[in-house]
PDB file of N, CA and C in Angstrom:
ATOM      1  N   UNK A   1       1.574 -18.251  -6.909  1.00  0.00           N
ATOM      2  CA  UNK A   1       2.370 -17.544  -5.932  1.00  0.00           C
ATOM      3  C   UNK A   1       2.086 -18.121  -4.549  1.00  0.00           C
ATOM      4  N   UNK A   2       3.222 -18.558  -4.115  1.00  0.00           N
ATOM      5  CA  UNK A   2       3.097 -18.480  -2.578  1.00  0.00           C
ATOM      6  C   UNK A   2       2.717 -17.523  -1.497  1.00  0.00           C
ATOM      7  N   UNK A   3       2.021 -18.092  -0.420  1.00  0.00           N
ATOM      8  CA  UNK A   3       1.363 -17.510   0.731  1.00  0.00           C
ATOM      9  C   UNK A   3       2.665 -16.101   1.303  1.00  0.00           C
ATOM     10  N   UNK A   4       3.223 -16.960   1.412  1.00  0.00           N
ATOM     11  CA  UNK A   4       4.498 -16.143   1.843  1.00  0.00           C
ATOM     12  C   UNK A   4       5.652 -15.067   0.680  1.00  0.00           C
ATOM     13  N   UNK A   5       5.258 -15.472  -0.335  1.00  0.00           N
ATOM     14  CA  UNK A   5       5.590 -14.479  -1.476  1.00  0.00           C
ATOM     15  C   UNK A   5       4.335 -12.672  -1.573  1.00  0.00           C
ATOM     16  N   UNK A   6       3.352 -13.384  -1.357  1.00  0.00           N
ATOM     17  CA  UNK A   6       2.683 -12.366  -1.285  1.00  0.00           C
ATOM     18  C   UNK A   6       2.360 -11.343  -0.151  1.00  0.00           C
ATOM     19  N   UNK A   7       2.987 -11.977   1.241  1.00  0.00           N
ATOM     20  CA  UNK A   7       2.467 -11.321   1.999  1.00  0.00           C
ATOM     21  C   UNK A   7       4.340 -10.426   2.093  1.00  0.00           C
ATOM     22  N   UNK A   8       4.812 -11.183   2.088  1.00  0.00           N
ATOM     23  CA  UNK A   8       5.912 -10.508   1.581  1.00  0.00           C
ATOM     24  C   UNK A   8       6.402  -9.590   1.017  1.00  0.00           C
ATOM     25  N   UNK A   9       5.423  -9.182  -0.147  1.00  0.00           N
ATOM     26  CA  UNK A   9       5.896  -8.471  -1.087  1.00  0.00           C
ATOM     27  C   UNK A   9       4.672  -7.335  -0.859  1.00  0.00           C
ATOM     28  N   UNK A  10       3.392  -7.239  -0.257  1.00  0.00           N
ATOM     29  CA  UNK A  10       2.619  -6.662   0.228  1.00  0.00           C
ATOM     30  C   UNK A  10       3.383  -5.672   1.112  1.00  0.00           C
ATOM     31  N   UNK A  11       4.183  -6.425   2.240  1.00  0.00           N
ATOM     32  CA  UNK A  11       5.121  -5.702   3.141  1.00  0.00           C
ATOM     33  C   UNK A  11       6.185  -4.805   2.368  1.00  0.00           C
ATOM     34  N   UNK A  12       6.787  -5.571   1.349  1.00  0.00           N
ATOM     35  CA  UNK A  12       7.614  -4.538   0.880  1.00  0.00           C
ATOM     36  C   UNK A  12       7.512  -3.142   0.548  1.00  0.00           C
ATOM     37  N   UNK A  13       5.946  -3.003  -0.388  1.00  0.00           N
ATOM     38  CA  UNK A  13       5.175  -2.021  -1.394  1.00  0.00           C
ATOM     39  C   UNK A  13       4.461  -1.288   0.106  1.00  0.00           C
ATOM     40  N   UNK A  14       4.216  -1.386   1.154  1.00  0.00           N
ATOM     41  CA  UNK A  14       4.015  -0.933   2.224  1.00  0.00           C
ATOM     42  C   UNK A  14       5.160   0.085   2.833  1.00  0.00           C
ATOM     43  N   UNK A  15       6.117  -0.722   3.324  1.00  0.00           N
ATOM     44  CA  UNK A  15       7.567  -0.872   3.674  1.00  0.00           C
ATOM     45  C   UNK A  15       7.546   1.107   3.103  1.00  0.00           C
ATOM     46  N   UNK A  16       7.363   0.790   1.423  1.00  0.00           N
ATOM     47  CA  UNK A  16       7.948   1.749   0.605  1.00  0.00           C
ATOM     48  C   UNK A  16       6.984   3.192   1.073  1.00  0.00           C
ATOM     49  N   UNK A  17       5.571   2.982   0.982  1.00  0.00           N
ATOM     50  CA  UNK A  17       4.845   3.629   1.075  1.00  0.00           C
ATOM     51  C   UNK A  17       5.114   4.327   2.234  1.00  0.00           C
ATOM     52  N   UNK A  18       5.792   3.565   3.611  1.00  0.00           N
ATOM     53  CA  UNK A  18       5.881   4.117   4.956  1.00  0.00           C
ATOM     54  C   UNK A  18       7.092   5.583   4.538  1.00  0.00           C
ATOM     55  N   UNK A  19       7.606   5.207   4.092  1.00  0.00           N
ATOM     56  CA  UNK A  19       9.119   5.824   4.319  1.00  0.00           C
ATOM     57  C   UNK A  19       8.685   6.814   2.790  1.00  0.00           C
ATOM     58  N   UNK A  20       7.836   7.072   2.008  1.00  0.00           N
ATOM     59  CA  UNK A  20       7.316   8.102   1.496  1.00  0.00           C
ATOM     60  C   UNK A  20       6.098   8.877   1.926  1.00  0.00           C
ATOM     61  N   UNK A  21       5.244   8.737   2.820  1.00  0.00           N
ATOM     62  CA  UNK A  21       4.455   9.336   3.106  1.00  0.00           C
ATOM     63  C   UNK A  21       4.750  10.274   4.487  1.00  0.00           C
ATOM     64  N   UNK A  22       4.253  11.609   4.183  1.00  0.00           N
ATOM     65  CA  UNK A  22       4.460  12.952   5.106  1.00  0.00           C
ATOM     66  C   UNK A  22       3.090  12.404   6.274  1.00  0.00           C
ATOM     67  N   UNK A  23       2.411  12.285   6.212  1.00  0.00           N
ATOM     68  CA  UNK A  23       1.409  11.825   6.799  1.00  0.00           C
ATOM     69  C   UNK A  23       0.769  10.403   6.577  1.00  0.00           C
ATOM     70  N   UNK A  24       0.506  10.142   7.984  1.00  0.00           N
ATOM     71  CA  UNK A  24      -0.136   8.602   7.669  1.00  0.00           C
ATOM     72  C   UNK A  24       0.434   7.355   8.207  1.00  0.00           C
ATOM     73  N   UNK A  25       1.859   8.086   8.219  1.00  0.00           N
ATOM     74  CA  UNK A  25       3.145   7.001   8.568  1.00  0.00           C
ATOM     75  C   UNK A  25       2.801   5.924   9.328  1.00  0.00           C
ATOM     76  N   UNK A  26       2.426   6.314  10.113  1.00  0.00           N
ATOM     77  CA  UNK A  26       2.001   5.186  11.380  1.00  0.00           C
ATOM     78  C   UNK A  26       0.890   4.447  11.048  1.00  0.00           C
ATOM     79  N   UNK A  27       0.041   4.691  10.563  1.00  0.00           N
ATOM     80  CA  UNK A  27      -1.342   3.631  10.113  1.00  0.00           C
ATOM     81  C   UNK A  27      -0.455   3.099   9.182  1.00  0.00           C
ATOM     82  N   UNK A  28       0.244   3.236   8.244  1.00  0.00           N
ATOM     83  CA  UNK A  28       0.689   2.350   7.109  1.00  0.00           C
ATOM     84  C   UNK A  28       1.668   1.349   8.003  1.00  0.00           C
ATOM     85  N   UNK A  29       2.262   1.868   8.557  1.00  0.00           N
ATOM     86  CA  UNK A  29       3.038   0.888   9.766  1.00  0.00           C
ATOM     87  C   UNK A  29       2.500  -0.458  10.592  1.00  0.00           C
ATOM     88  N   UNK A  30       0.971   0.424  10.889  1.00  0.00           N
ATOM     89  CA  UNK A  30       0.389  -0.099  11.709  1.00  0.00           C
ATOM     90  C   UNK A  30      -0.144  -1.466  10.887  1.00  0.00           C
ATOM     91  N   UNK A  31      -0.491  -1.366   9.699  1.00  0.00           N
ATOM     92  CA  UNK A  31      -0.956  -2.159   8.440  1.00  0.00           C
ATOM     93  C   UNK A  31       0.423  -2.928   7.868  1.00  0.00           C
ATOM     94  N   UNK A  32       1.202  -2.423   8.032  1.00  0.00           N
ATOM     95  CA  UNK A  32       2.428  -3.414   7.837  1.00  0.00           C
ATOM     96  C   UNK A  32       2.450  -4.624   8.701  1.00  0.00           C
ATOM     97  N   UNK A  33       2.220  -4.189   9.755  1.00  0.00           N
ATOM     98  CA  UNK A  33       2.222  -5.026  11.034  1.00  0.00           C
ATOM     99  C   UNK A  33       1.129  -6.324  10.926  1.00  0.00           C
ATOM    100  N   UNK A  34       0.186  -5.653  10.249  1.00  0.00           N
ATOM    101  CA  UNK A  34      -1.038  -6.699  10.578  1.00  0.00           C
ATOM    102  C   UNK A  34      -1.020  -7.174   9.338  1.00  0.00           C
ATOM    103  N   UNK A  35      -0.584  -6.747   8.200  1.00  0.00           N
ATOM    104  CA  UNK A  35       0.242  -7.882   7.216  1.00  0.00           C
ATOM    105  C   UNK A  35       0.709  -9.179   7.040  1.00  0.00           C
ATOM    106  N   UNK A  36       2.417  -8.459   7.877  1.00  0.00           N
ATOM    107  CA  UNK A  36       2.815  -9.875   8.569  1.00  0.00           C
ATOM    108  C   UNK A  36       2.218 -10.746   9.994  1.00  0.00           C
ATOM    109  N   UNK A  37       0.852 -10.191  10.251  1.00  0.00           N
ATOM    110  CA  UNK A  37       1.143 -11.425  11.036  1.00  0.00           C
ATOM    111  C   UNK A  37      -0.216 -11.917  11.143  1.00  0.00           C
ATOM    112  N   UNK A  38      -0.979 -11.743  10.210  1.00  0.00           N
ATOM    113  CA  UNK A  38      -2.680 -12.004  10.149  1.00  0.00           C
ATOM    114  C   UNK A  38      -2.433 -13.379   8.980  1.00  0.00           C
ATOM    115  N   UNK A  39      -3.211 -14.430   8.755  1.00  0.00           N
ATOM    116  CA  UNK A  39      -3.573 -14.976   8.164  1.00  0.00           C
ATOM    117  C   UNK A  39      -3.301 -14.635   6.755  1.00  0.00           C
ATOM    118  N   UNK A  40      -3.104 -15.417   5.383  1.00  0.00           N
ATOM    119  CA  UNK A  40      -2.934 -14.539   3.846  1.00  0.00           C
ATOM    120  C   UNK A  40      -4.687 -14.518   3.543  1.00  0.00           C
ATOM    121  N   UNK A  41      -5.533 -15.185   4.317  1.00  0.00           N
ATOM    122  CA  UNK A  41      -6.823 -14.881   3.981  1.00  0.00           C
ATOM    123  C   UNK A  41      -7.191 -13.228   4.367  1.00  0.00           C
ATOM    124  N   UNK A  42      -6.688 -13.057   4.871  1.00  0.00           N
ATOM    125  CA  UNK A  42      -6.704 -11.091   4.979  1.00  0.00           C
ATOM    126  C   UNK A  42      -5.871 -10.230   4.015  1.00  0.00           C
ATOM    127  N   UNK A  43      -5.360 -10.858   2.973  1.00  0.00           N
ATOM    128  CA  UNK A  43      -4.812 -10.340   1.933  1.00  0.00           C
ATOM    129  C   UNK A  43      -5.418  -9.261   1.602  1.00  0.00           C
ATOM    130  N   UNK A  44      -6.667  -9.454   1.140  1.00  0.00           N
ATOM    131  CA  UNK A  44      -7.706  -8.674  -0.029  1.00  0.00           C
ATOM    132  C   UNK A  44      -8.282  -7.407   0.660  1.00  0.00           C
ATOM    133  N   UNK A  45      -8.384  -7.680   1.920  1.00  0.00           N
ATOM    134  CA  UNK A  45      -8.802  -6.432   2.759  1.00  0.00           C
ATOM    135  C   UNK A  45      -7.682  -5.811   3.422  1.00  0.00           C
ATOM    136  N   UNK A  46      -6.515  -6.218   3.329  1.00  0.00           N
ATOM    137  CA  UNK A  46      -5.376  -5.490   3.586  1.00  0.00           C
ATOM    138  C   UNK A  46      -4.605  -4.265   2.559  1.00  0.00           C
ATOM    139  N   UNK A  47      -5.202  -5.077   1.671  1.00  0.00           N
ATOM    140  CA  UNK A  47      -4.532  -4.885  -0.156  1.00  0.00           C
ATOM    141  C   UNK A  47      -5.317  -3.599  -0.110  1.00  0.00           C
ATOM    142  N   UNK A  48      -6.627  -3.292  -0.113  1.00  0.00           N
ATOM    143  CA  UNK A  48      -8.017  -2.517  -0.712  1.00  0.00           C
ATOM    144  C   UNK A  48      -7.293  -1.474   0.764  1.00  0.00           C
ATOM    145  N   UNK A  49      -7.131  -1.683   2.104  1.00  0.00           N
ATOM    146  CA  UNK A  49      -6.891  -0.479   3.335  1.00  0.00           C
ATOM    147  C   UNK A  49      -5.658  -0.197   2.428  1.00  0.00           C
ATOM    148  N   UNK A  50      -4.527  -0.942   1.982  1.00  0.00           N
ATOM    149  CA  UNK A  50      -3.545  -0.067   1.533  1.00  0.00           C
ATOM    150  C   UNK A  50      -3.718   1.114   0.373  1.00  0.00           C
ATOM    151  N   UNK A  51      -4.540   0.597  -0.414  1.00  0.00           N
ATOM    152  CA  UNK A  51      -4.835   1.353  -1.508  1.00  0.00           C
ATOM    153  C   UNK A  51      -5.307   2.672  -1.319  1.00  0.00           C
ATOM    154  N   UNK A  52      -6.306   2.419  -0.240  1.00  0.00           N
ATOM    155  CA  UNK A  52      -7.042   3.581   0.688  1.00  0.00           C
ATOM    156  C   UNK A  52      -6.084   4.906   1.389  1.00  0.00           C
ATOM    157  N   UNK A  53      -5.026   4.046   1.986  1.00  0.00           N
ATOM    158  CA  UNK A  53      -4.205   4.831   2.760  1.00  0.00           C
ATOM    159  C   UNK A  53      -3.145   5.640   1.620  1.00  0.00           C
ATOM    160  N   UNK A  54      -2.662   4.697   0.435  1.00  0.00           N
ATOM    161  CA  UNK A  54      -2.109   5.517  -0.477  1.00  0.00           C
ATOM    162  C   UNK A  54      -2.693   6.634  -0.774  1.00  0.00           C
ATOM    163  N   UNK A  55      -4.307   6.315  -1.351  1.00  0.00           N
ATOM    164  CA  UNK A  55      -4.739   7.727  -1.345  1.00  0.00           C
ATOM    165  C   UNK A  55      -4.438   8.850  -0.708  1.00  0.00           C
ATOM    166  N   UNK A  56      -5.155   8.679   0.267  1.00  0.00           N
ATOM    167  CA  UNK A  56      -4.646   9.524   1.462  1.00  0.00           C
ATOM    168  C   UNK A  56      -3.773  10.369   1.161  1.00  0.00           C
ATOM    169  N   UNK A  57      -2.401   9.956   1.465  1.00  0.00           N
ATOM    170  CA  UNK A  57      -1.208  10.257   1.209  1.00  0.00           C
ATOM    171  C   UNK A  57      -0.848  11.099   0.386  1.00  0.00           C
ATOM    172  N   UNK A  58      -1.080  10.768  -0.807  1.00  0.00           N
ATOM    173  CA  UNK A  58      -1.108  11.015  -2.213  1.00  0.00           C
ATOM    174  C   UNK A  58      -2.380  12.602  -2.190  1.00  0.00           C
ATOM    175  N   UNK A  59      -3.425  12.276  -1.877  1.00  0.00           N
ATOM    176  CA  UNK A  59      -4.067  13.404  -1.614  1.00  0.00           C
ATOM    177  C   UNK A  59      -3.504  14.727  -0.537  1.00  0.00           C
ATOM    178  N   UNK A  60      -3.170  14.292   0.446  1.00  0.00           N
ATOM    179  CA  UNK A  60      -2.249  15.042   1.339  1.00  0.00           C
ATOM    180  C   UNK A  60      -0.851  15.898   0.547  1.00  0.00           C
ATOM    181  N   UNK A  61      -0.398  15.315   0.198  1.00  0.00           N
ATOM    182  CA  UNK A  61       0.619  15.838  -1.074  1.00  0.00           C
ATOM    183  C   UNK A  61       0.594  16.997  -1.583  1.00  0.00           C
ATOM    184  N   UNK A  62      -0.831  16.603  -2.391  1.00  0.00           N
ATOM    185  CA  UNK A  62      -1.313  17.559  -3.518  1.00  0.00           C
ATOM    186  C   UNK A  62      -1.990  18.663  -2.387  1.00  0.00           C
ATOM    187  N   UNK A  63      -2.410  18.457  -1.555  1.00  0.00           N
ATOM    188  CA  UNK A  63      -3.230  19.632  -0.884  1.00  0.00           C
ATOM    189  C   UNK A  63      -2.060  20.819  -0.034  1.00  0.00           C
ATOM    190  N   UNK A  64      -0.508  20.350  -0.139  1.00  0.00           N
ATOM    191  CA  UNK A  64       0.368  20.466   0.402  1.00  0.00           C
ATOM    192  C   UNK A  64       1.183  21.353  -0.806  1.00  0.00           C
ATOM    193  N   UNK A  65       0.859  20.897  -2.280  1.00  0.00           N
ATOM    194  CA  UNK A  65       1.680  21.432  -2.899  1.00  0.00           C
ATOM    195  C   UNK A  65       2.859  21.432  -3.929  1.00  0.00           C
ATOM    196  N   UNK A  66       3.198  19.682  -2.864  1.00  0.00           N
ATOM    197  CA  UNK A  66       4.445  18.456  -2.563  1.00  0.00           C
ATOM    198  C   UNK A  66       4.189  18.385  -4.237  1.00  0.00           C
ATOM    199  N   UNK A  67       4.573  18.500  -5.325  1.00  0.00           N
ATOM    200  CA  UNK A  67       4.590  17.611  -6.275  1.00  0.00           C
ATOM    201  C   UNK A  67       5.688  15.515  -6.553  1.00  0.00           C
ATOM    202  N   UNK A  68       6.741  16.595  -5.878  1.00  0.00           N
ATOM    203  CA  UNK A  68       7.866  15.599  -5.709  1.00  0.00           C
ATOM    204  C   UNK A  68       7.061  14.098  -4.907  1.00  0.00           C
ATOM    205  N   UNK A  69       6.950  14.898  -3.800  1.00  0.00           N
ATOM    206  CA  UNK A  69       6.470  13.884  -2.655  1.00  0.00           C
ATOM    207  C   UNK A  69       5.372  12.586  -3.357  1.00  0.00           C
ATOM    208  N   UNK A  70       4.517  13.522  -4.416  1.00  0.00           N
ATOM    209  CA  UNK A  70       3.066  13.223  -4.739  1.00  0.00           C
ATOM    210  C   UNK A  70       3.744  11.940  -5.788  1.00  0.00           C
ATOM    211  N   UNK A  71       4.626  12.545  -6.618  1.00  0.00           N
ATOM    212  CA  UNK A  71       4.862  11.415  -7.798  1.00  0.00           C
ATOM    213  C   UNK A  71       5.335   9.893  -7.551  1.00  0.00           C
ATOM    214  N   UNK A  72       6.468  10.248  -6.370  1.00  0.00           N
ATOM    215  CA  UNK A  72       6.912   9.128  -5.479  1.00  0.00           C
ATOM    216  C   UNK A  72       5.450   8.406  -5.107  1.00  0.00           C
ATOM    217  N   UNK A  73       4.923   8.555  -4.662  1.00  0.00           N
ATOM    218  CA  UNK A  73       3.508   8.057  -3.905  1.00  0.00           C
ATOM    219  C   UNK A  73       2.913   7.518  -4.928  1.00  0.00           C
ATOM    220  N   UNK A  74       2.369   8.200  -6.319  1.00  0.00           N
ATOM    221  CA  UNK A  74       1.641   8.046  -6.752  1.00  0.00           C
ATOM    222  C   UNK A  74       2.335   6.616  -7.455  1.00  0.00           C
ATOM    223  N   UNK A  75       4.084   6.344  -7.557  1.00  0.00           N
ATOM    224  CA  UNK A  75       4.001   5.834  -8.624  1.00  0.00           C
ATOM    225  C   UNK A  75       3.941   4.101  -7.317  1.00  0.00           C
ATOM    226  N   UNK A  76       4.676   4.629  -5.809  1.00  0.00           N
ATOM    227  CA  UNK A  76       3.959   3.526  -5.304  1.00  0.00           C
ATOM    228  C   UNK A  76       2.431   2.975  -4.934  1.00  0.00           C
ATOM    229  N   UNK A  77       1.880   4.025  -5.056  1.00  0.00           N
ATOM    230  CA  UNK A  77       0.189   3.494  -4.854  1.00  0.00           C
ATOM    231  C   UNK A  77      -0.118   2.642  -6.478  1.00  0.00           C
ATOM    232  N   UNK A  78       0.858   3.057  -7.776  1.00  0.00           N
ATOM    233  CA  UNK A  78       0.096   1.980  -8.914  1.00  0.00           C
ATOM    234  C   UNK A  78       1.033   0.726  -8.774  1.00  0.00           C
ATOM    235  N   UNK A  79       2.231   0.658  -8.004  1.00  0.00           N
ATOM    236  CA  UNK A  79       2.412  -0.468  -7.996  1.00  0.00           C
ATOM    237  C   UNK A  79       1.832  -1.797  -7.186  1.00  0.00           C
ATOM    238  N   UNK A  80       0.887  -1.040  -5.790  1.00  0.00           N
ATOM    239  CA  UNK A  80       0.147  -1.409  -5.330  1.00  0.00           C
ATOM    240  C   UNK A  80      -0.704  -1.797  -5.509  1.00  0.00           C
ATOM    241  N   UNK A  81      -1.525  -1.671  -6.498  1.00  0.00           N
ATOM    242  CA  UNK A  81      -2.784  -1.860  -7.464  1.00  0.00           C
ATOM    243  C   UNK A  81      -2.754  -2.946  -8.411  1.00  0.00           C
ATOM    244  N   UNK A  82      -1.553  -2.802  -8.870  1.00  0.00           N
ATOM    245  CA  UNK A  82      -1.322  -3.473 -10.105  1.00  0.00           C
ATOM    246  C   UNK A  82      -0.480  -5.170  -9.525  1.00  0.00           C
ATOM    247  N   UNK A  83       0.227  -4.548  -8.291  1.00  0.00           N
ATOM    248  CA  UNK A  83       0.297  -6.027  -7.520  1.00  0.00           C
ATOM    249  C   UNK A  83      -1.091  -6.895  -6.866  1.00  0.00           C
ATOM    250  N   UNK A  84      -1.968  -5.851  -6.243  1.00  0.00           N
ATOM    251  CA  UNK A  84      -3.198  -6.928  -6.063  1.00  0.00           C
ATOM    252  C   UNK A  84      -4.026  -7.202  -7.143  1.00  0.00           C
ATOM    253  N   UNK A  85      -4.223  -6.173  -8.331  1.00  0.00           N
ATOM    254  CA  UNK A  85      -4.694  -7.362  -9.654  1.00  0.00           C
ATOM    255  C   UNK A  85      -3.993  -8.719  -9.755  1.00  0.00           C
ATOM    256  N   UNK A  86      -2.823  -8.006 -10.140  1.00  0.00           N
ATOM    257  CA  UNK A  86      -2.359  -9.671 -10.636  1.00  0.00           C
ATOM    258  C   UNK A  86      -2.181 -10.671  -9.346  1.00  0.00           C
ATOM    259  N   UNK A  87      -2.257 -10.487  -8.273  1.00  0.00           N
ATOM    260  CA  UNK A  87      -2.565 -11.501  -7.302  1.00  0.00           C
ATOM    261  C   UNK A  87      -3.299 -11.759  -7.288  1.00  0.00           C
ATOM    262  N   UNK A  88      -4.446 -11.233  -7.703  1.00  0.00           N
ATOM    263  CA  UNK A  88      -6.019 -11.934  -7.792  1.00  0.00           C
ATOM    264  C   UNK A  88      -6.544 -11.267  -6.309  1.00  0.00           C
ATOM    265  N   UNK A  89      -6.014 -10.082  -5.528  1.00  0.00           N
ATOM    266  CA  UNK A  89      -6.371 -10.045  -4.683  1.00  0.00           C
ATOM    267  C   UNK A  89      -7.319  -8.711  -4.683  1.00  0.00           C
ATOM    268  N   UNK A  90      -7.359  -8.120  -5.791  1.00  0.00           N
ATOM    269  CA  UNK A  90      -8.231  -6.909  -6.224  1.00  0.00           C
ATOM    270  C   UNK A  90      -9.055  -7.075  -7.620  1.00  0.00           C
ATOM    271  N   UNK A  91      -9.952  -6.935  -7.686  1.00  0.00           N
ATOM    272  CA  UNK A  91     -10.920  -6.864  -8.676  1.00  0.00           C
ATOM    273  C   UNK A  91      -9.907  -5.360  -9.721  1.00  0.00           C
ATOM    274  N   UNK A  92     -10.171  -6.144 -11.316  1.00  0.00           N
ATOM    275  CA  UNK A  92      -9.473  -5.369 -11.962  1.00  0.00           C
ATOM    276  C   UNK A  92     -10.029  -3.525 -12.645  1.00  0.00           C
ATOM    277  N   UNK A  93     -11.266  -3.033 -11.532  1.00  0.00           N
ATOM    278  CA  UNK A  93     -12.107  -2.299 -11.751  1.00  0.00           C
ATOM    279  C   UNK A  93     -11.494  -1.038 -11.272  1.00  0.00           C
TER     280      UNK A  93
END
Protein backbone atom coordinates (compact mmCIF):
# COMPACT_ATOMS: atom_id res chain seq x y z
CA UNK A 1 0.00 0.00 0.00
CA UNK A 2 0.90 3.36 -0.74
CA UNK A 3 1.94 6.25 1.59
CA UNK A 4 -0.85 8.13 0.32
CA UNK A 5 -3.45 5.26 0.20
CA UNK A 6 -3.14 4.94 3.77
CA UNK A 7 -3.13 8.16 5.03
CA UNK A 8 -6.01 8.58 2.97
CA UNK A 9 -8.05 6.12 4.00
CA UNK A 10 -7.06 6.79 7.78
CA UNK A 11 -8.78 10.24 6.93
CA UNK A 12 -11.69 8.68 5.58
CA UNK A 13 -12.47 6.10 8.76
CA UNK A 14 -11.82 9.43 10.79
CA UNK A 15 -13.84 11.64 8.38
CA UNK A 16 -16.65 8.92 9.46
CA UNK A 17 -15.99 8.81 13.05
CA UNK A 18 -16.24 12.85 13.09
CA UNK A 19 -19.69 13.07 11.75
CA UNK A 20 -20.81 10.08 14.24
CA UNK A 21 -19.59 11.09 17.37
CA UNK A 22 -21.90 13.28 20.01
CA UNK A 23 -18.78 14.17 21.73
CA UNK A 24 -15.22 14.45 20.84
CA UNK A 25 -15.93 15.94 17.47
CA UNK A 26 -13.29 18.30 17.46
CA UNK A 27 -10.26 16.21 18.75
CA UNK A 28 -11.19 13.66 16.03
CA UNK A 29 -11.07 16.67 13.65
CA UNK A 30 -8.26 17.90 15.20
CA UNK A 31 -6.52 14.28 14.42
CA UNK A 32 -7.85 14.36 11.01
CA UNK A 33 -5.88 17.32 10.50
CA UNK A 34 -2.65 16.03 11.74
CA UNK A 35 -3.25 12.97 9.60
CA UNK A 36 -3.13 14.72 6.54
CA UNK A 37 -0.42 16.64 7.06
CA UNK A 38 2.27 14.88 9.39
CA UNK A 39 4.66 12.55 7.84
CA UNK A 40 3.07 8.52 7.12
CA UNK A 41 5.82 7.76 9.79
CA UNK A 42 3.11 9.02 12.33
CA UNK A 43 0.75 6.53 11.05
CA UNK A 44 0.95 4.09 14.05
CA UNK A 45 0.53 6.71 16.69
CA UNK A 46 -2.19 8.34 14.88
CA UNK A 47 -3.92 4.93 14.20
CA UNK A 48 -3.58 3.78 18.27
CA UNK A 49 -5.02 8.10 19.29
CA UNK A 50 -7.81 7.13 16.87
CA UNK A 51 -8.65 3.98 18.38
CA UNK A 52 -8.48 5.77 21.76
CA UNK A 53 -10.80 8.50 20.75
CA UNK A 54 -13.28 5.87 19.25
CA UNK A 55 -13.44 4.59 22.55
CA UNK A 56 -14.28 7.46 24.02
CA UNK A 57 -17.06 8.04 21.93
CA UNK A 58 -18.37 4.78 21.94
CA UNK A 59 -18.15 4.87 25.78
CA UNK A 60 -19.95 8.26 25.89
CA UNK A 61 -22.84 6.61 23.99
CA UNK A 62 -23.38 3.92 26.26
CA UNK A 63 -23.19 6.19 29.37
CA UNK A 64 -25.84 8.30 27.42
CA UNK A 65 -28.05 5.45 26.69
CA UNK A 66 -27.52 6.20 22.71
CA UNK A 67 -27.72 2.56 21.59
CA UNK A 68 -28.19 3.71 17.90
CA UNK A 69 -25.41 6.25 18.18
CA UNK A 70 -23.17 3.41 20.00
CA UNK A 71 -23.57 0.72 17.10
CA UNK A 72 -22.70 3.28 14.35
CA UNK A 73 -19.43 3.97 16.36
CA UNK A 74 -18.80 0.78 17.38
CA UNK A 75 -19.02 -0.66 13.94
CA UNK A 76 -16.61 2.40 12.85
CA UNK A 77 -14.10 1.99 15.67
CA UNK A 78 -13.72 -2.08 14.24
CA UNK A 79 -13.18 -0.83 11.02
CA UNK A 80 -10.51 1.19 12.40
CA UNK A 81 -8.74 -1.57 14.00
CA UNK A 82 -8.99 -3.92 11.53
CA UNK A 83 -7.60 -1.22 8.96
CA UNK A 84 -4.41 -0.65 11.13
CA UNK A 85 -3.85 -4.51 11.50
CA UNK A 86 -3.81 -5.10 8.13
CA UNK A 87 -1.65 -2.02 7.48
CA UNK A 88 0.77 -3.30 9.69
CA UNK A 89 0.20 -0.23 11.58
CA UNK A 90 -1.26 -1.93 14.84
CA UNK A 91 -0.08 -4.91 16.56
CA UNK A 92 -2.76 -7.68 16.07
CA UNK A 93 -3.34 -7.86 20.07
Amino acid sequence: MTREYLIGELSVLLERLQRAALVRAEDVGHLREQVESRPASWLPVETDRALALADEVCWDSLSRGDVGAFDGQAAISADLRLFGICARLLDDQ
